[in-house]
Protein backbone atom coordinates (compact mmCIF):
# COMPACT_ATOMS: atom_id res chain seq x y z
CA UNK A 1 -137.76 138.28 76.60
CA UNK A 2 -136.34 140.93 74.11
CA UNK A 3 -133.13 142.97 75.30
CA UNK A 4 -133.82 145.92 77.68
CA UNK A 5 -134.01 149.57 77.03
CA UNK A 6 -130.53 151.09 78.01
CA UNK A 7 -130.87 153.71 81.25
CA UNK A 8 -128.23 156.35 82.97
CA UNK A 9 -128.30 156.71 86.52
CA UNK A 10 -129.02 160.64 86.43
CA UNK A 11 -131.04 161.75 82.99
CA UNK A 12 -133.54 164.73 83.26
CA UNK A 13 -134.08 167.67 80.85
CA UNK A 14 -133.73 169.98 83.65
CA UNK A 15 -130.66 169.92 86.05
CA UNK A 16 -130.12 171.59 89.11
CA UNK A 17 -126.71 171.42 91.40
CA UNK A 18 -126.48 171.19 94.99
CA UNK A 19 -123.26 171.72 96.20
CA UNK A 20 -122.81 172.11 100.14
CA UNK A 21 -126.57 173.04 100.13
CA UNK A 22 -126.32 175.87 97.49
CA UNK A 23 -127.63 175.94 93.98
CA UNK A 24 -125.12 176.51 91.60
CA UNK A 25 -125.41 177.11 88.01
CA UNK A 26 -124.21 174.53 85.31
CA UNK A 27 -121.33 175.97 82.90
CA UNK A 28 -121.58 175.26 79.14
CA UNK A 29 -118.29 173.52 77.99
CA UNK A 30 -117.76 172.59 74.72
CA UNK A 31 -116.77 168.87 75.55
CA UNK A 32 -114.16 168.78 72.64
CA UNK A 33 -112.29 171.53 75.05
CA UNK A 34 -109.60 169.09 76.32
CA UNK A 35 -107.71 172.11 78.85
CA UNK A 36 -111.08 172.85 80.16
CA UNK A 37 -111.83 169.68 81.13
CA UNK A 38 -108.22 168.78 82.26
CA UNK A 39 -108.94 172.09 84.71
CA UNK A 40 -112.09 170.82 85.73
CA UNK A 41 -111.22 167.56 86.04
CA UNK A 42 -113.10 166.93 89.24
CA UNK A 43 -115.85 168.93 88.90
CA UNK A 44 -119.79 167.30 88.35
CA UNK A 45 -119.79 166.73 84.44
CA UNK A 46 -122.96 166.29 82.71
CA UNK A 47 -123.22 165.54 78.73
CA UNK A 48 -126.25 167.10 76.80
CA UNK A 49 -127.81 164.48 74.25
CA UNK A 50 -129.49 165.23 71.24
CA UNK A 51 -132.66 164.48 73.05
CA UNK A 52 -131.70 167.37 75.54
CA UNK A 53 -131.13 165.27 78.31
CA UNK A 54 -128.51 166.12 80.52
CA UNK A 55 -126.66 162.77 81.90
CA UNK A 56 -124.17 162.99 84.95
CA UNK A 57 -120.90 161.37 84.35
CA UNK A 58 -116.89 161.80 85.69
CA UNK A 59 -114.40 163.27 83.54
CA UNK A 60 -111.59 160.68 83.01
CA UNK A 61 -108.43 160.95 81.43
CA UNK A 62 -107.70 158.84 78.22
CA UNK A 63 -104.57 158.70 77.47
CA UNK A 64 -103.50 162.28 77.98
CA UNK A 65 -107.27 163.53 76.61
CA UNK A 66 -109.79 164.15 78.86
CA UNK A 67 -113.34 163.22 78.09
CA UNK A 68 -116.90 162.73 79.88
CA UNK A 69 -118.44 159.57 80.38
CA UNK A 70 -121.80 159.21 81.04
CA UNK A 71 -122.56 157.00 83.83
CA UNK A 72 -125.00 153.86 82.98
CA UNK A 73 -127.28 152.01 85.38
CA UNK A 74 -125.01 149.24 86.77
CA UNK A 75 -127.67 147.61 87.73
CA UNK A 76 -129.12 147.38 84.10
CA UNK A 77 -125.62 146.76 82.60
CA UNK A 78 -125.07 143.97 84.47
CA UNK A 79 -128.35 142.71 83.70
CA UNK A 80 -127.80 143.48 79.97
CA UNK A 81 -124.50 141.64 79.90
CA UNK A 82 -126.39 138.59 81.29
CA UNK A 83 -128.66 138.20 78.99
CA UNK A 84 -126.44 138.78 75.89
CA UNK A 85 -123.92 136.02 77.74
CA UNK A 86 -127.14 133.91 77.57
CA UNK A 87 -127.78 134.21 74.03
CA UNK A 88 -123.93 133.31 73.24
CA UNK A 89 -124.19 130.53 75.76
CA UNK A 90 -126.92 129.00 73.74
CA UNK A 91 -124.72 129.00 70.27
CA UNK A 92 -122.00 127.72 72.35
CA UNK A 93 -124.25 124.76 73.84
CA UNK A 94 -125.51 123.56 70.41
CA UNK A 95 -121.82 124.11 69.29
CA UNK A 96 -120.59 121.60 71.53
CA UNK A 97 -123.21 119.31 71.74
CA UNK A 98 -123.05 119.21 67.71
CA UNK A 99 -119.52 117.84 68.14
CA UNK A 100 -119.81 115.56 71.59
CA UNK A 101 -122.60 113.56 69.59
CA UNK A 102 -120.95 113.17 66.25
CA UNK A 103 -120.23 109.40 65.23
CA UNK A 104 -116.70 110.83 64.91
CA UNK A 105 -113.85 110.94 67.42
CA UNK A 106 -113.70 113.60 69.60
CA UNK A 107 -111.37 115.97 68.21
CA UNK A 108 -109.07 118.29 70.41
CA UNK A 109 -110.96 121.29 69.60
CA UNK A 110 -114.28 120.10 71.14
CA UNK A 111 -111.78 121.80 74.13
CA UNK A 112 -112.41 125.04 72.91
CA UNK A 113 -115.92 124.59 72.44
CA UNK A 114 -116.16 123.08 76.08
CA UNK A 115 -114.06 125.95 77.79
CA UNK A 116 -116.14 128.45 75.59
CA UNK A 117 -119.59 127.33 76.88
CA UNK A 118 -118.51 126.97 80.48
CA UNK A 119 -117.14 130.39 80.43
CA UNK A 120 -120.42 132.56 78.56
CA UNK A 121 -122.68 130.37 81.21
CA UNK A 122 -120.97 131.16 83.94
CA UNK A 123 -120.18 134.87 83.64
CA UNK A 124 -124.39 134.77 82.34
CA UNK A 125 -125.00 133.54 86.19
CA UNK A 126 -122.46 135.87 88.26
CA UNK A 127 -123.74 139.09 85.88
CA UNK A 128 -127.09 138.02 86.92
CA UNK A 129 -126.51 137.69 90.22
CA UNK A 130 -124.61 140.80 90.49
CA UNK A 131 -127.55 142.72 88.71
CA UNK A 132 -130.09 141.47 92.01
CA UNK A 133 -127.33 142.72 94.25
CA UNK A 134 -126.45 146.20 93.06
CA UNK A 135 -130.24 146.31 92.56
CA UNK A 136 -131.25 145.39 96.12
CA UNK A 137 -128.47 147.99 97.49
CA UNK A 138 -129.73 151.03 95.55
CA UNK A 139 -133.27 150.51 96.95
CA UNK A 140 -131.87 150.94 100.21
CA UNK A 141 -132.71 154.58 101.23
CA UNK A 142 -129.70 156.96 102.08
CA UNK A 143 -130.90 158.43 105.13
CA UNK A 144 -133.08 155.76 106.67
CA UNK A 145 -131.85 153.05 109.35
CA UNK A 146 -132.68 149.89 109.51
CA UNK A 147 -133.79 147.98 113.22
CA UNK A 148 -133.49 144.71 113.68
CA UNK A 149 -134.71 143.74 117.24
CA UNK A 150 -132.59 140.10 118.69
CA UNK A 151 -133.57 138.73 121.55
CA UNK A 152 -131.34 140.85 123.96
CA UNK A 153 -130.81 143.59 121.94
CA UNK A 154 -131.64 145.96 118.90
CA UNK A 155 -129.65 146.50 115.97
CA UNK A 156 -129.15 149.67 114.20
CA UNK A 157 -128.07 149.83 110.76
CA UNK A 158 -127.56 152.33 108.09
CA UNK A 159 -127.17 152.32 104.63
CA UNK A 160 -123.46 151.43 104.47
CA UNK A 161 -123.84 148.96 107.25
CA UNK A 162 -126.77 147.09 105.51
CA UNK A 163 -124.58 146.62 102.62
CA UNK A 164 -121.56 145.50 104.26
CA UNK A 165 -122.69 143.95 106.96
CA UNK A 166 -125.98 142.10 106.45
CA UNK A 167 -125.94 138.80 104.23
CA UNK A 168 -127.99 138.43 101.07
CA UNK A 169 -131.13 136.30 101.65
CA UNK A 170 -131.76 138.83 104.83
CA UNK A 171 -131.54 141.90 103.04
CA UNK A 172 -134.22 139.87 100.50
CA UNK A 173 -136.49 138.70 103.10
CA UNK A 174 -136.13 141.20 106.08
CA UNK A 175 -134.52 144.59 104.89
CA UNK A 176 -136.52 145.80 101.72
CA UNK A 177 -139.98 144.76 103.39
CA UNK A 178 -139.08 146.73 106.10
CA UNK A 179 -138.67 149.88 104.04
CA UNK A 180 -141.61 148.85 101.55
CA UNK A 181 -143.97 148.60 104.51
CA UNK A 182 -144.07 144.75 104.39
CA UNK A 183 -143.99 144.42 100.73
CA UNK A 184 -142.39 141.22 100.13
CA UNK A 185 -141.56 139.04 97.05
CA UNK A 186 -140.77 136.41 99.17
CA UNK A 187 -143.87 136.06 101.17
CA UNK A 188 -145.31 132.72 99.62
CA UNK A 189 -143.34 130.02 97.41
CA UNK A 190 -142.83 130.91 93.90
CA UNK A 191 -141.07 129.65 90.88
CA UNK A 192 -139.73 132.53 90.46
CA UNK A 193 -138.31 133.03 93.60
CA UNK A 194 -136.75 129.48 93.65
CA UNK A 195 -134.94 130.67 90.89
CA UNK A 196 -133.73 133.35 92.22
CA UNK A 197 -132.59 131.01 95.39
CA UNK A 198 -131.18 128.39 93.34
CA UNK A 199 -129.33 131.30 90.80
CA UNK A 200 -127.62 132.90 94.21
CA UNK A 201 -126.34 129.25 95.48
CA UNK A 202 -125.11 128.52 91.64
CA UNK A 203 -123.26 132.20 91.44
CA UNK A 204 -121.73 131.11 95.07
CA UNK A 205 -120.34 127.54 93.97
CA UNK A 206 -119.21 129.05 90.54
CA UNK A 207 -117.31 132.03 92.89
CA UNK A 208 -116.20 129.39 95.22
CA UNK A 209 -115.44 126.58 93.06
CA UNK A 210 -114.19 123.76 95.50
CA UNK A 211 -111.41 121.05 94.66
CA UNK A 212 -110.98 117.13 95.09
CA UNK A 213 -109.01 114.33 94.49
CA UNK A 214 -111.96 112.31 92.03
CA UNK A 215 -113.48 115.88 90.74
CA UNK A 216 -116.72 114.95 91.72
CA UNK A 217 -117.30 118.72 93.06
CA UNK A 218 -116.34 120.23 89.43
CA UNK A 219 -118.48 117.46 87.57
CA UNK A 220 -121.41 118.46 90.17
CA UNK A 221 -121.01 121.56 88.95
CA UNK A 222 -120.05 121.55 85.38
CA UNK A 223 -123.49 118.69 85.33
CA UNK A 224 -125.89 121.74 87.38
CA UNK A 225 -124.30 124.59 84.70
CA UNK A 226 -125.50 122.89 81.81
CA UNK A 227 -129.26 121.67 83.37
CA UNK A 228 -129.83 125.54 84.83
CA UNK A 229 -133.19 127.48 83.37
CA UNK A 230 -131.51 130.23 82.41
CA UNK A 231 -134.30 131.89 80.27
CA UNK A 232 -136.58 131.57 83.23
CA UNK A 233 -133.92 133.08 85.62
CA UNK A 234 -133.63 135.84 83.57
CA UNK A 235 -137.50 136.74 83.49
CA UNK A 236 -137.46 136.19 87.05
CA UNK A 237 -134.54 138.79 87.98
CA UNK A 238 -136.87 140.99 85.54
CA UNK A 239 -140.26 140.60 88.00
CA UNK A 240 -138.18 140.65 91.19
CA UNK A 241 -137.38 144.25 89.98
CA UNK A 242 -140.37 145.55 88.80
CA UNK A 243 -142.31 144.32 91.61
CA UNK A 244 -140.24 146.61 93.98
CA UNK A 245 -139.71 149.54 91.06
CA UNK A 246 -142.59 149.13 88.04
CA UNK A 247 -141.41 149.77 85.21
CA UNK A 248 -137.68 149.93 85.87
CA UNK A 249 -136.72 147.12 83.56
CA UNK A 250 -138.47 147.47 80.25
CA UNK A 251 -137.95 145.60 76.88
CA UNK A 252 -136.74 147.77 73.99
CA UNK A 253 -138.99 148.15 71.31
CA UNK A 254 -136.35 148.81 69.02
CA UNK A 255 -137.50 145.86 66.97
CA UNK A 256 -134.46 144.33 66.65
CA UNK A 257 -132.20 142.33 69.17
CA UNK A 258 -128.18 141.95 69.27
């Protein structure tokens, strides 16, 4: 797949403010007004593109000058940075492989070229990862509680609780079917949904990388790192998410790519 179209978490043409239940107006600041923004520091900031889209962000402070910054999609950044990490991994792999299978010696910088590829692949498999889980956690409504009925007792749980409280694989399989009235990616076997398993127990040995005397655990590793589908991972992060929100991750038809 091609790179995705870039998205902001709040951009509409027409903005409104709710502040303690009352509308309030939005004041026109010139955003190269550095006082005004120091003043208004912690006020909601929004920055007006050419487009005339207004896009929430925070004002931060810069080294003494104070600036907005719109506020991406984490969800799609993450995702972005994933699959830009895979197309470096995939220089980095032929990179390396060029100079393990040359007839020569194997010279001290095949190191870098060894640390390099380990590193873009595995930051490609926690940014994916991460992408699912800040996904998953923004589908969660706000207001809505989630029940979960145990043998000798029912569980109540809302938003914040879900995402502190209840693993992974349940908020997958039992949490978002519950608010998408049974809708459930994980209903039957896929490919893509082994993927998604399998990327989730990679990102967790990868996070938790374990230790031994004969390194078998790293070489485990290192050997499941280089055999992963990442391509097909990717894609399948990309379905996961627009079977639950259609649409939400597009490719760019930009006609180019990084």
């Amino acid at each position: 797949m091609k790179h995705i179209k870039k998205k902001y978490l709040f951009a509409e043409k027409n903005v409104t403010v709710r502040s303690n239940n009352i509308n309030s107006s939005v004041k026109k600041v010139d955003r190269r007004d550095k006082n005004t923004l120091k003043k208004n520091k912690n006020d909601i900031a929004f920055v007006k593109t050419t487009e005339d889209y207004f896009i929430k962000g925070f004002i931060h402070n810069y080294n003494g000058n104070y600036t907005v910054v719109p506020m991406p999609d984490l969800t799609l950044v993450y995702f972005d940075h994933a699959y830009y990490m895979n197309k470096v991994r995939k220089e980095k792999e032929k990179e390396l492989f060029q100079k393990l299978n040359s007839e020569e010696e194997v010279a001290e910088e095949a190191t870098n070229e060894i640390y390099h590829y380990y590193g873009h692949a595995s930051n490609c498999i926690i940014s994916l990862f991460t992408a699912m889980e800040s996904f998953i956690n923004h589908l969660i409504p706000d207001s809505e509680k989630f029940e979960r009925v145990q043998k000798n007792r029912t569980e109540i749980y809302s938003k914040e609780q879900i995402q502190e409280h209840i693993n992974f694989n349940d908020k997958l399989k039992t949490v978002l079917p519950y608010f998408f009235e049974g809708k459930n990616f994980f209903q039957k076997s896929t490919p893509a949904n082994q993927l998604l398993t399998s990327l989730k127990e990679l990102r967790d040995d990868i996070i938790h990388t374990k230790s031994e005397k004969n390194f078998e655990k790293q070489e485990k590793l290192f050997a499941r790192v280089l055999k992963f589908k990442y391509d097909k991972a990717i894609e399948a992060v990309g379905t996961f998410m627009n079977f639950y929100k259609p649409d939400y991750l597009m490719e760019c038809d930009c006609g180019t790519d990084y």
